[in-house]
C-alpha atoms as a PDB file:
ATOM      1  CA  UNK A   1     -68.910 -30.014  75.987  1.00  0.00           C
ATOM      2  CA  UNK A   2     -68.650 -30.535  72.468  1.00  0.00           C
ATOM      3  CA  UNK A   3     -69.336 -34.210  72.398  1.00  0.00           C
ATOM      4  CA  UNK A   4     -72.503 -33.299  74.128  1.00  0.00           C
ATOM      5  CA  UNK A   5     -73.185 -30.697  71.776  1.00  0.00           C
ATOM      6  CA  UNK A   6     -72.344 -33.208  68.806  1.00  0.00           C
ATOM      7  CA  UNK A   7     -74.836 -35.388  70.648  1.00  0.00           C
ATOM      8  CA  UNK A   8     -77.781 -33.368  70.248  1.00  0.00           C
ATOM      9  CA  UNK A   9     -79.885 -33.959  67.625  1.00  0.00           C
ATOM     10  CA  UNK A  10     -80.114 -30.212  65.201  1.00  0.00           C
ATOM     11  CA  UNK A  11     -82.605 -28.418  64.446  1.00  0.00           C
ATOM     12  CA  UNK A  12     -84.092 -29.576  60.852  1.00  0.00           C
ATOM     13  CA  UNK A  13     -85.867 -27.361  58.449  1.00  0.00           C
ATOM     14  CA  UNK A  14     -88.957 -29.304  58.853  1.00  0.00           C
ATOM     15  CA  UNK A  15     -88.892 -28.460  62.777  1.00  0.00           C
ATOM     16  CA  UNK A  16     -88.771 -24.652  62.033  1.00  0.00           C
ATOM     17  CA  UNK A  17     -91.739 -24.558  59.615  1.00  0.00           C
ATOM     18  CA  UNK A  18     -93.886 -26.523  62.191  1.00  0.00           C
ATOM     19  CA  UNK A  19     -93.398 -23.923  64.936  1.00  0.00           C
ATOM     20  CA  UNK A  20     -93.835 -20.976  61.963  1.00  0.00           C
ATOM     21  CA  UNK A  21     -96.858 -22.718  60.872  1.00  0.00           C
ATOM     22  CA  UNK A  22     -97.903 -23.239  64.596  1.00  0.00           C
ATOM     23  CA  UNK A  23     -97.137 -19.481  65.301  1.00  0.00           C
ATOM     24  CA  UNK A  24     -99.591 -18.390  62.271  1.00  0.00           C
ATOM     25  CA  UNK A  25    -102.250 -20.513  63.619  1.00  0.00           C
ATOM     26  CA  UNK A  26    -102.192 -19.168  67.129  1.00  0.00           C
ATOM     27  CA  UNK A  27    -102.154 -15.747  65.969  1.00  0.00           C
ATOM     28  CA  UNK A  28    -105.383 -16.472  63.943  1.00  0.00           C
ATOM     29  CA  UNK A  29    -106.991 -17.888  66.677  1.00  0.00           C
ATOM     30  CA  UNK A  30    -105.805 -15.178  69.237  1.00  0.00           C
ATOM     31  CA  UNK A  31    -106.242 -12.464  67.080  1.00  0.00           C
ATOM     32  CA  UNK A  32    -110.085 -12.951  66.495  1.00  0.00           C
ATOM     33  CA  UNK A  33    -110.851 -13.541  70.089  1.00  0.00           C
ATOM     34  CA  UNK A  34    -108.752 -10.602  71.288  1.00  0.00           C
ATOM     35  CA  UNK A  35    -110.532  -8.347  68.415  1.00  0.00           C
ATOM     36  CA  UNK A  36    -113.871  -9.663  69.491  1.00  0.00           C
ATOM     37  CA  UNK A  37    -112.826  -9.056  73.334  1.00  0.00           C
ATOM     38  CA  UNK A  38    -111.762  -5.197  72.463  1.00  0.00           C
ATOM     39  CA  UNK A  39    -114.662  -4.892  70.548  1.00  0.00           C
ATOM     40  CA  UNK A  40    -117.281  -5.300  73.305  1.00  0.00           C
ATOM     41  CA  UNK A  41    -115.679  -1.486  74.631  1.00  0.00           C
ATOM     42  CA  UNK A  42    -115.965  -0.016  71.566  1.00  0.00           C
ATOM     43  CA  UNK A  43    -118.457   2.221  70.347  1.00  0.00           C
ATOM     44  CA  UNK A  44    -120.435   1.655  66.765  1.00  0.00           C
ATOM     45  CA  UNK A  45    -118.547   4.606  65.487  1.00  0.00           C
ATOM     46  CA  UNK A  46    -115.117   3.065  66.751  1.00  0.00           C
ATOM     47  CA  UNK A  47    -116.106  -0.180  65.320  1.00  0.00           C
ATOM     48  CA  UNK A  48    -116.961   0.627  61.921  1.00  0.00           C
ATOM     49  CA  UNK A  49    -114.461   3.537  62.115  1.00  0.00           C
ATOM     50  CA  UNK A  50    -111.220   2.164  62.472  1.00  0.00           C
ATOM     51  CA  UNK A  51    -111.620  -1.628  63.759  1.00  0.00           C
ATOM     52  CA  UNK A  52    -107.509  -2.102  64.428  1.00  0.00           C
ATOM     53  CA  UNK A  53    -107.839   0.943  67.326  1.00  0.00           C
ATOM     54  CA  UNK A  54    -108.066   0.353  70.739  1.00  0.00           C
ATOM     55  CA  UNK A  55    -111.407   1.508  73.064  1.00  0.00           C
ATOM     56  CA  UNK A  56    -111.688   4.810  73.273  1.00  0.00           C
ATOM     57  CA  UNK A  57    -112.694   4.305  76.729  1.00  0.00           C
ATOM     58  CA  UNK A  58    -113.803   1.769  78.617  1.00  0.00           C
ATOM     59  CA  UNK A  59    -117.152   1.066  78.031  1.00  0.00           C
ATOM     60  CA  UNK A  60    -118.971  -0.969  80.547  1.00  0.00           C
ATOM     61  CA  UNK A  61    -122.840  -0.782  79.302  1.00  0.00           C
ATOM     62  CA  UNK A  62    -122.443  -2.848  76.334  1.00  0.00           C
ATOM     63  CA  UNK A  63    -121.966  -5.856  78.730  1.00  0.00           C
ATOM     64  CA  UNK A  64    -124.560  -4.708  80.854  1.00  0.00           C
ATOM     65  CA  UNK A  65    -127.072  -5.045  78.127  1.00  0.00           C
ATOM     66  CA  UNK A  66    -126.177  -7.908  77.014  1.00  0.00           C
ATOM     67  CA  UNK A  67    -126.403  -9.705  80.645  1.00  0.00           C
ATOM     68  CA  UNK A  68    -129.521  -7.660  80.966  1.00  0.00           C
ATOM     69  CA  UNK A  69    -131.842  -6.389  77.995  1.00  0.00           C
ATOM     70  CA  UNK A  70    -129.981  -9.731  76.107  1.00  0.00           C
ATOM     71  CA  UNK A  71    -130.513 -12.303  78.378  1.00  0.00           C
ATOM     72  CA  UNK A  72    -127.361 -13.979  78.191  1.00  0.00           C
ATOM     73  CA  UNK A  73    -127.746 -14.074  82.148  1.00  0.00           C
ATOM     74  CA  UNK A  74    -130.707 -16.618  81.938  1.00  0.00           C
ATOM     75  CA  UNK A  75    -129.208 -18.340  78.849  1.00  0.00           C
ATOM     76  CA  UNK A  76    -125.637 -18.899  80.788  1.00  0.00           C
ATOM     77  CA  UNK A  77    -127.728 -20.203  83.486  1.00  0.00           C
ATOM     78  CA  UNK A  78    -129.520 -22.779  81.599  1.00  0.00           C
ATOM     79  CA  UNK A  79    -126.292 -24.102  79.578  1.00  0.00           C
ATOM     80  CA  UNK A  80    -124.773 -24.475  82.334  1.00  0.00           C
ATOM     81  CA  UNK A  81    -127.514 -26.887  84.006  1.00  0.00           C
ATOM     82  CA  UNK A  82    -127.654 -28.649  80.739  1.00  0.00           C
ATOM     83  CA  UNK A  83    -124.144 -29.153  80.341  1.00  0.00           C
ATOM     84  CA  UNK A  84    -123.748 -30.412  83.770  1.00  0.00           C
ATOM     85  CA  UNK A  85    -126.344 -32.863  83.943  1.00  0.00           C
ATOM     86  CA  UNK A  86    -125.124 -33.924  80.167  1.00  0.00           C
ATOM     87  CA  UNK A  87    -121.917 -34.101  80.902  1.00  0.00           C
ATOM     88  CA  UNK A  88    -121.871 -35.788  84.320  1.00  0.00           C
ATOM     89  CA  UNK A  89    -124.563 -37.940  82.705  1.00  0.00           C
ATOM     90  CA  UNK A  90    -121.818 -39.014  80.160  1.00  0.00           C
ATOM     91  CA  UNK A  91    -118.904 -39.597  82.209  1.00  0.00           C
ATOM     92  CA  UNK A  92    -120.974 -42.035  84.621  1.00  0.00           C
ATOM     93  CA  UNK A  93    -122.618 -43.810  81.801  1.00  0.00           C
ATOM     94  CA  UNK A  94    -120.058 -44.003  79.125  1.00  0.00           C
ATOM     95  CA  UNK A  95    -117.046 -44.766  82.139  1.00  0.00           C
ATOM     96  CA  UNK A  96    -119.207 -47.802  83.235  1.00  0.00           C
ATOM     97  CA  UNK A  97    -120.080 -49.418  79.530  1.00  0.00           C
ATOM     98  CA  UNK A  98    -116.096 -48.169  78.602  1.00  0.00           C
ATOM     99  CA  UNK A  99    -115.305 -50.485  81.778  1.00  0.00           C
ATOM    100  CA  UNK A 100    -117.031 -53.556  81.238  1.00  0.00           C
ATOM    101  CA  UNK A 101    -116.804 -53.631  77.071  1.00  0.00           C
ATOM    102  CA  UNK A 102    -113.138 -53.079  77.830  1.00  0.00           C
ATOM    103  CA  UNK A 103    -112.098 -55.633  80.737  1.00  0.00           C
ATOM    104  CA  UNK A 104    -115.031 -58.042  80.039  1.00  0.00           C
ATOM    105  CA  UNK A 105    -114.924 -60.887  77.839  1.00  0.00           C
ATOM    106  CA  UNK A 106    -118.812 -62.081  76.857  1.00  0.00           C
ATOM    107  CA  UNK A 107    -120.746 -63.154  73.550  1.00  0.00           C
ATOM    108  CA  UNK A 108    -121.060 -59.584  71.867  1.00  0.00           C
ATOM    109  CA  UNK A 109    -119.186 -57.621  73.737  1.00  0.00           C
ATOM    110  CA  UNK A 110    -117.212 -56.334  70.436  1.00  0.00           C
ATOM    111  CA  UNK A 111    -120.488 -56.076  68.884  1.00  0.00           C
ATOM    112  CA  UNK A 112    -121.340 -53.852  71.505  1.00  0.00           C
ATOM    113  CA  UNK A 113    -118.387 -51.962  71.213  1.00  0.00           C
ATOM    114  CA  UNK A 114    -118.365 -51.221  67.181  1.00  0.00           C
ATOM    115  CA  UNK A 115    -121.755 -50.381  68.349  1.00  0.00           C
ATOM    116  CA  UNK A 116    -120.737 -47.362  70.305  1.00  0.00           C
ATOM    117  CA  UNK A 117    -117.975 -47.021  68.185  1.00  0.00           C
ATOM    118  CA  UNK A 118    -120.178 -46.525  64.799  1.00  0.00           C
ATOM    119  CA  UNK A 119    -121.731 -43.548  66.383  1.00  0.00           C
ATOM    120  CA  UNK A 120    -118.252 -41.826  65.797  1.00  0.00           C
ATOM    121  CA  UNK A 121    -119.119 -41.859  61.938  1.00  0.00           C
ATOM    122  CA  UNK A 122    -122.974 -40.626  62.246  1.00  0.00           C
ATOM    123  CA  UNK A 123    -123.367 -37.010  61.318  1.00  0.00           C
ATOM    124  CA  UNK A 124    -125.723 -35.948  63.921  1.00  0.00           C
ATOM    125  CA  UNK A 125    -127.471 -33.517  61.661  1.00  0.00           C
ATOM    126  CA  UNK A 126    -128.815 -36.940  59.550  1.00  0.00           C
ATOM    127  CA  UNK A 127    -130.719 -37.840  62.376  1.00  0.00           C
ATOM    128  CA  UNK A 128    -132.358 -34.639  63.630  1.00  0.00           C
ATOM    129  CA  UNK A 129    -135.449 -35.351  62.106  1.00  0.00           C
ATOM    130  CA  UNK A 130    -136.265 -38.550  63.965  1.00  0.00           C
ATOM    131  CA  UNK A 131    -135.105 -37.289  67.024  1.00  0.00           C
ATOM    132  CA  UNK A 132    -137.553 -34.584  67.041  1.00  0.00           C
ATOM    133  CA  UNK A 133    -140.291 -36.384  66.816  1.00  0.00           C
ATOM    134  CA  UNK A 134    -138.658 -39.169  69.427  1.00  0.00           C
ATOM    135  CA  UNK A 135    -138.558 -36.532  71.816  1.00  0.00           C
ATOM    136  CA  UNK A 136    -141.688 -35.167  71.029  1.00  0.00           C
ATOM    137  CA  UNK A 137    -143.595 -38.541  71.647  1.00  0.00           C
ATOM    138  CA  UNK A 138    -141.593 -38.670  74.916  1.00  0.00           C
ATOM    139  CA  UNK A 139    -142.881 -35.685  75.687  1.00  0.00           C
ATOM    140  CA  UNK A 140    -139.837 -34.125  76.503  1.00  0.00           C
ATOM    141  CA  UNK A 141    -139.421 -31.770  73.816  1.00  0.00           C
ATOM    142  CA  UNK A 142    -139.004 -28.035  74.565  1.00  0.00           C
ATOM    143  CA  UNK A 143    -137.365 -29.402  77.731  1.00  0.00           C
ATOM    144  CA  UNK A 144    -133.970 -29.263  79.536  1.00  0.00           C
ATOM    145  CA  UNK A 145    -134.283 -32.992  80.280  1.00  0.00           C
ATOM    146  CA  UNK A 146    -134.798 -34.118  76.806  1.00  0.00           C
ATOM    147  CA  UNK A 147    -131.777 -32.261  75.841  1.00  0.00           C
ATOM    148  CA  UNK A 148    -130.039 -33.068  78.700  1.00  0.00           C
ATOM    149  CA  UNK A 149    -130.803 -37.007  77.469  1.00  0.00           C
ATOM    150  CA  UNK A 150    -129.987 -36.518  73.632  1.00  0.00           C
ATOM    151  CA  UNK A 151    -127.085 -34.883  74.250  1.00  0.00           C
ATOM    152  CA  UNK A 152    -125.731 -38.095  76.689  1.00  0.00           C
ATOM    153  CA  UNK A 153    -126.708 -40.318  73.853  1.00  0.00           C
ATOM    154  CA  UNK A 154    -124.635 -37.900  71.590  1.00  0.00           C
ATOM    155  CA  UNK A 155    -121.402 -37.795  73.552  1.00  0.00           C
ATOM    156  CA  UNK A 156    -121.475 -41.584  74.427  1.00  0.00           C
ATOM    157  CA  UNK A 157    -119.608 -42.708  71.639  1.00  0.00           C
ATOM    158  CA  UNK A 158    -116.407 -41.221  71.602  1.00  0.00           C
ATOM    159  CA  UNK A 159    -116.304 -41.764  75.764  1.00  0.00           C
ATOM    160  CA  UNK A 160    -117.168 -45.175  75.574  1.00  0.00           C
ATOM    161  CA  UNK A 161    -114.471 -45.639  72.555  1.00  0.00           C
ATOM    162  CA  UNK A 162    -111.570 -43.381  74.487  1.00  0.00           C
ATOM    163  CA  UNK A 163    -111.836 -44.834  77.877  1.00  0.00           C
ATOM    164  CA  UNK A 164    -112.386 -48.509  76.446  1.00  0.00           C
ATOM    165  CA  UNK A 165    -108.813 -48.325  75.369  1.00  0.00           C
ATOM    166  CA  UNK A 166    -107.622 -46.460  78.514  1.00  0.00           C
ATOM    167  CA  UNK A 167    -109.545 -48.919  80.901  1.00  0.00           C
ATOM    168  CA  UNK A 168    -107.207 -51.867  78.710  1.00  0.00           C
ATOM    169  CA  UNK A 169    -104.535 -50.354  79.777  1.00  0.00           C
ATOM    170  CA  UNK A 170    -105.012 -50.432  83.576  1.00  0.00           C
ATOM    171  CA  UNK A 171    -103.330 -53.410  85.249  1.00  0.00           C
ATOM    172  CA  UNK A 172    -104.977 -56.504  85.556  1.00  0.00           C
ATOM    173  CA  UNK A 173    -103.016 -57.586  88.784  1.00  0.00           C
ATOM    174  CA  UNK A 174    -105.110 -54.569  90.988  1.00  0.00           C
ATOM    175  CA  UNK A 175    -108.494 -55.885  89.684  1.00  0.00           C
ATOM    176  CA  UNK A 176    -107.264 -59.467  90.694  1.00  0.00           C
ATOM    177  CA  UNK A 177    -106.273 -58.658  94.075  1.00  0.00           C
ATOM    178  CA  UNK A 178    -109.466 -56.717  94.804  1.00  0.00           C
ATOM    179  CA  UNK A 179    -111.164 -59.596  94.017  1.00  0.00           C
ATOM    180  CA  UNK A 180    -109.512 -61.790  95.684  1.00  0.00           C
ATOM    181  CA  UNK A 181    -110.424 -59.034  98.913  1.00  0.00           C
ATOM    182  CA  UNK A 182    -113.637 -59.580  98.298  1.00  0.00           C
ATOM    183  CA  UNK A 183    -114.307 -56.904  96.324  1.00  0.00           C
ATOM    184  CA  UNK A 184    -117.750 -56.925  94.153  1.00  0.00           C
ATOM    185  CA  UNK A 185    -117.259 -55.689  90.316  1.00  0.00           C
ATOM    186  CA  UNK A 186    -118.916 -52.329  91.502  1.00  0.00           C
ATOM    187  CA  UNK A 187    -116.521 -51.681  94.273  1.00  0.00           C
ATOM    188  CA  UNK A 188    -113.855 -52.737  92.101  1.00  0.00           C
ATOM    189  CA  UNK A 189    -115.056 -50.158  89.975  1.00  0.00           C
ATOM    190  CA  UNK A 190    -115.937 -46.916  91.606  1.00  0.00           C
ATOM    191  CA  UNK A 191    -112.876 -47.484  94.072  1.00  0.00           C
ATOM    192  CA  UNK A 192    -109.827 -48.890  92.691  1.00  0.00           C
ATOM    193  CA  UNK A 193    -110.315 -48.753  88.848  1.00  0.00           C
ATOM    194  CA  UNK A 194    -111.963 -45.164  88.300  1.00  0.00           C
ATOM    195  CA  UNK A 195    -109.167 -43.625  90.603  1.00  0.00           C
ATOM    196  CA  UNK A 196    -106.652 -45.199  88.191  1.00  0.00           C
ATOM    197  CA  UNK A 197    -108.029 -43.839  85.389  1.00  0.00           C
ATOM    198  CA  UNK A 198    -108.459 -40.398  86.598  1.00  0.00           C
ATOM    199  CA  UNK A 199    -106.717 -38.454  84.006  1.00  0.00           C
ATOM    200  CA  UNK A 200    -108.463 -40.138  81.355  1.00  0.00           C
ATOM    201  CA  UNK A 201    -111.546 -39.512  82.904  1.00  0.00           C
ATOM    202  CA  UNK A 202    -110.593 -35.635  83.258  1.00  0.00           C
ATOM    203  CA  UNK A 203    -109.204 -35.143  80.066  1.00  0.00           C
ATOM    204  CA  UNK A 204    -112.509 -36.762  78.244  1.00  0.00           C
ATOM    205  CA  UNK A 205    -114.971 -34.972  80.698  1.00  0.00           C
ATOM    206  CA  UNK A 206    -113.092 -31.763  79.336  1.00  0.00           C
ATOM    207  CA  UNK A 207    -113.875 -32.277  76.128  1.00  0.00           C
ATOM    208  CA  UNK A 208    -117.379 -33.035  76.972  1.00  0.00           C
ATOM    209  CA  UNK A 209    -117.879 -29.832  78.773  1.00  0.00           C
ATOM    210  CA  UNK A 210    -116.319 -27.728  75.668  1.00  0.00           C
ATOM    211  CA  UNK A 211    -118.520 -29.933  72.970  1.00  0.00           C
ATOM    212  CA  UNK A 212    -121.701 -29.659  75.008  1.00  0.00           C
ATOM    213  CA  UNK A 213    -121.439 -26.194  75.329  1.00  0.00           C
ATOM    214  CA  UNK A 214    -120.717 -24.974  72.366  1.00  0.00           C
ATOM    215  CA  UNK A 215    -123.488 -27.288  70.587  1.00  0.00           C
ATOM    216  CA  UNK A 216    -125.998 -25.717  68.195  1.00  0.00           C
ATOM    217  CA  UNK A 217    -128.117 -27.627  66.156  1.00  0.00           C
ATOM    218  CA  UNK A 218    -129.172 -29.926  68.922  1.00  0.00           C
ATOM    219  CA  UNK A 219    -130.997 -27.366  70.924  1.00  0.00           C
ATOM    220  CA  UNK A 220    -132.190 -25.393  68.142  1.00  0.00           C
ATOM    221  CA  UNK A 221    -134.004 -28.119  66.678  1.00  0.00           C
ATOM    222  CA  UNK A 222    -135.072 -29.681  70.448  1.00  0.00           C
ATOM    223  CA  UNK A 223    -135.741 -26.192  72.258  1.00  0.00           C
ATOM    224  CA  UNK A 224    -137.224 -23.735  69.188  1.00  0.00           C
ATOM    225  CA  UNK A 225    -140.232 -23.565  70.815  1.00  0.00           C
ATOM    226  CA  UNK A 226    -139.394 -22.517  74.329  1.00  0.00           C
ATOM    227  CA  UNK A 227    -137.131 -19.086  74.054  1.00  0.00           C
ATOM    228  CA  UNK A 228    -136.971 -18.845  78.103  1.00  0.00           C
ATOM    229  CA  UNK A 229    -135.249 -22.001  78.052  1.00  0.00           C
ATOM    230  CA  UNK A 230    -132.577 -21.445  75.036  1.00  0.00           C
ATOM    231  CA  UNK A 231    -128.983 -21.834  76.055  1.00  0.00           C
ATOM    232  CA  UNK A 232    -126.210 -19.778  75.139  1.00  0.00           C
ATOM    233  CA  UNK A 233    -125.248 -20.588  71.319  1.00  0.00           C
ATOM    234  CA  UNK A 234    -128.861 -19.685  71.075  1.00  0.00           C
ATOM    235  CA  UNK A 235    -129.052 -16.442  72.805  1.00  0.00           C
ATOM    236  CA  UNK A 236    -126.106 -15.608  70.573  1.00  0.00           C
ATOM    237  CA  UNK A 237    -127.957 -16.310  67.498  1.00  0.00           C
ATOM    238  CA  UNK A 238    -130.903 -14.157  67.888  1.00  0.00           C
ATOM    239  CA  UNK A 239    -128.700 -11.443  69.707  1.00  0.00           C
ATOM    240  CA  UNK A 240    -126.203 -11.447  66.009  1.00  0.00           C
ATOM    241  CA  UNK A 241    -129.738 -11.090  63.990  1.00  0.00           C
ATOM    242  CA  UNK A 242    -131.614  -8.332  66.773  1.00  0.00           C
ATOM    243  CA  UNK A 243    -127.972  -6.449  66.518  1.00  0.00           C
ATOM    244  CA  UNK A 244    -128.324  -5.853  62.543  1.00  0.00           C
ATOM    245  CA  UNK A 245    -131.879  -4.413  63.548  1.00  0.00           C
ATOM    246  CA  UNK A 246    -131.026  -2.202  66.281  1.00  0.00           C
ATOM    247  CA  UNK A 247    -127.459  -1.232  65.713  1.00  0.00           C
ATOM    248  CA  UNK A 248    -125.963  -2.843  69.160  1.00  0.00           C
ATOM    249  CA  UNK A 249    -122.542  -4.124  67.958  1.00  0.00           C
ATOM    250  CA  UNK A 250    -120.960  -3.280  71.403  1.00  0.00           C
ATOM    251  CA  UNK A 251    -123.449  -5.441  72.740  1.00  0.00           C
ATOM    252  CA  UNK A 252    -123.393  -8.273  70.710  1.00  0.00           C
ATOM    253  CA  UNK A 253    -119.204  -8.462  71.097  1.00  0.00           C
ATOM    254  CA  UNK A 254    -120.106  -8.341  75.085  1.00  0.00           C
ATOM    255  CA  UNK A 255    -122.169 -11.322  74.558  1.00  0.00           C
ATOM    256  CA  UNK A 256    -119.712 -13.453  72.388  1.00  0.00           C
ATOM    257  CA  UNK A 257    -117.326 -12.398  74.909  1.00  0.00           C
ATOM    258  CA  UNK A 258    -119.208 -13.891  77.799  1.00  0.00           C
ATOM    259  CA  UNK A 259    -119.705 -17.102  76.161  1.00  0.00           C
ATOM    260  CA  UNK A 260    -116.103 -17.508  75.605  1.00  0.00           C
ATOM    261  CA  UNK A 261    -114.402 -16.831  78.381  1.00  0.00           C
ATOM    262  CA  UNK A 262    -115.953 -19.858  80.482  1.00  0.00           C
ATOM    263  CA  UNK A 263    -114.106 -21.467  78.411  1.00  0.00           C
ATOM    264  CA  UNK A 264    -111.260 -20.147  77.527  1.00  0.00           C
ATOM    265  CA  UNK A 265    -110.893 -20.029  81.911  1.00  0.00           C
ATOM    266  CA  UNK A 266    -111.832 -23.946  81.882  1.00  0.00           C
ATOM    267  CA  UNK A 267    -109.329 -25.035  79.264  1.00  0.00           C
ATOM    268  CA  UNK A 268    -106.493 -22.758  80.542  1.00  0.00           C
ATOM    269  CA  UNK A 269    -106.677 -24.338  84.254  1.00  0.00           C
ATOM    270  CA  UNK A 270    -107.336 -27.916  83.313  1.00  0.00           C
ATOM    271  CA  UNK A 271    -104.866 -28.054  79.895  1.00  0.00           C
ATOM    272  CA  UNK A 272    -102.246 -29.904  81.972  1.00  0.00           C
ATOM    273  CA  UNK A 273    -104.792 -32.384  83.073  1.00  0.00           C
ATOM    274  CA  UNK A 274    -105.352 -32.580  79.119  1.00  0.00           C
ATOM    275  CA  UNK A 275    -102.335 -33.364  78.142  1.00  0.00           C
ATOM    276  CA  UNK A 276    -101.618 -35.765  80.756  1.00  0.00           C
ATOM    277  CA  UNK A 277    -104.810 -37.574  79.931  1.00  0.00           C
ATOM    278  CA  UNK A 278    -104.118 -38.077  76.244  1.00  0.00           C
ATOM    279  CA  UNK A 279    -100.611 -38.697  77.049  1.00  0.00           C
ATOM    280  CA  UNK A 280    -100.964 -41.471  79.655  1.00  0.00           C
ATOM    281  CA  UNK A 281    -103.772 -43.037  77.194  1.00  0.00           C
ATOM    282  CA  UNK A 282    -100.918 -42.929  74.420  1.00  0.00           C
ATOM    283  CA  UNK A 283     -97.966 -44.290  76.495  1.00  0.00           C
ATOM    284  CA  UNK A 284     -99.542 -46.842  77.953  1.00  0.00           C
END
């Protein structure tokens, strides 16, 4: 027992100010969102009054409003058929370019790639202008499509780069013997190579999901003119400015609280998925 014991490698200083440094930054993330939760069954008074209490009483309007009078009803509804069609968009796009610019050898593939890859480095506010009036021309501004399309082109990038590494690391001997099946490059594909890469393939569709969702500037600058089709970080905007006006804190808490939970639920089921995802992508 105590060779195994001398075998074990101790606890360093440096280790226990990660985990106190990774305690402090949990507790300022959790802390917020659990304020902001508690919040939405408060009154004004209990807000303002003490903001450390708990609800007096649990107050159920506040969220009723804000589904209701608020909108955040129609507004979930809309980001969620945007981020659906974006994401799912993404994933089948990006997997198929990440596929062939990473298993394919041709002239300019890598040219291709650093292409995709340069898109990483592009601060997507620089380019707002022009896309507005690309959009517009298309006629697709003020339109769930035309976000639905720029926000594919803005999530290509890091899929394409991410699952161009992952799709390297898949074994060469399973494409070889497909072929040798008689296996086209599309079966190959959608049958043998994207079921390989499945946690990759989660784990980046995750974080498509979270960054579609939670994008601003896109749709503010795309879908300003067409309030019946705003999606959530919208509705939350004009809800934060209405509440200074009419004095609906409660209300506007109960909306922030709606738009997190989604995900907060979606990252809490599907975290091992992450993790496994980035892991396998390291390892291998």
């Amino acid at each position: 027992m105590a060779s195994r014991d001398m075998g074990r490698p101790r606890p360093g200083v440096l280790s226990g100010l990660s985990h106190v440094a990774l305690a402090v930054w949990a507790l300022l993330i959790i802390l917020p969102l659990l304020w902001t939760f508690l919040a939405s069954f408060k009154s004004n008074s209990e807000i303002f009054g003490d903001p450390l209490q708990l609800p007096g009483a649990l107050r159920l309007d506040s969220w009723g409003r804000a589904w209701d009078e608020a909108h955040i009803g129609q507004y979930m509804l809309n980001t969620v058929i945007v981020v659906f069609f974006g994401t799912a968009g993404t994933m089948l796009f990006g997997s198929m370019a990440a596929y062939v610019l990473g298993r394919y050898r041709f002239v300019g593939h890598k040219l291709i790639y650093y292409y995709f890859v340069a898109g990483l480095a592009f601060p997507v506010f620089l380019a707002l202008g022009p896309l507005f009036f690309v959009v517009k021309q298309l006629g697709l501004l003020n339109s769930h499509v035309g976000l639905i399309l720029v926000y594919i082109a803005y999530s290509l990038p890091f899929t394409v780069f991410f699952l161009a590494a992952f799709f390297r690391t898949l074994p060469e001997a399973v494409a070889e013997a497909a072929r040798i099946d008689g296996a086209s490059h599309t079966r190959t594909f959608f049958q043998i190579m994207v079921p390989m890469a499945r946690p990759g393939l989660i784990s980046i569709t995750i974080f498509n999901v979270l960054g579609q969702w939670n994008q601003y500037l896109l749709p503010l600058v795309l879908l300003a003119g067409a309030p019946d089709k705003w999606v959530l970080t919208q509705g939350i905007a004009g809800i934060s400015t209405l509440a200074g006006y009419q004095a609906d804190w409660p209300g506007l808490f109960a909306a922030l609280s709606m738009t997190i939970l989604p995900v907060m639920v979606v990252y809490i089921i599907f975290q091992r998925q992450i993790q496994s995802g980035l892991g396998s992508g390291a390892l291998k």
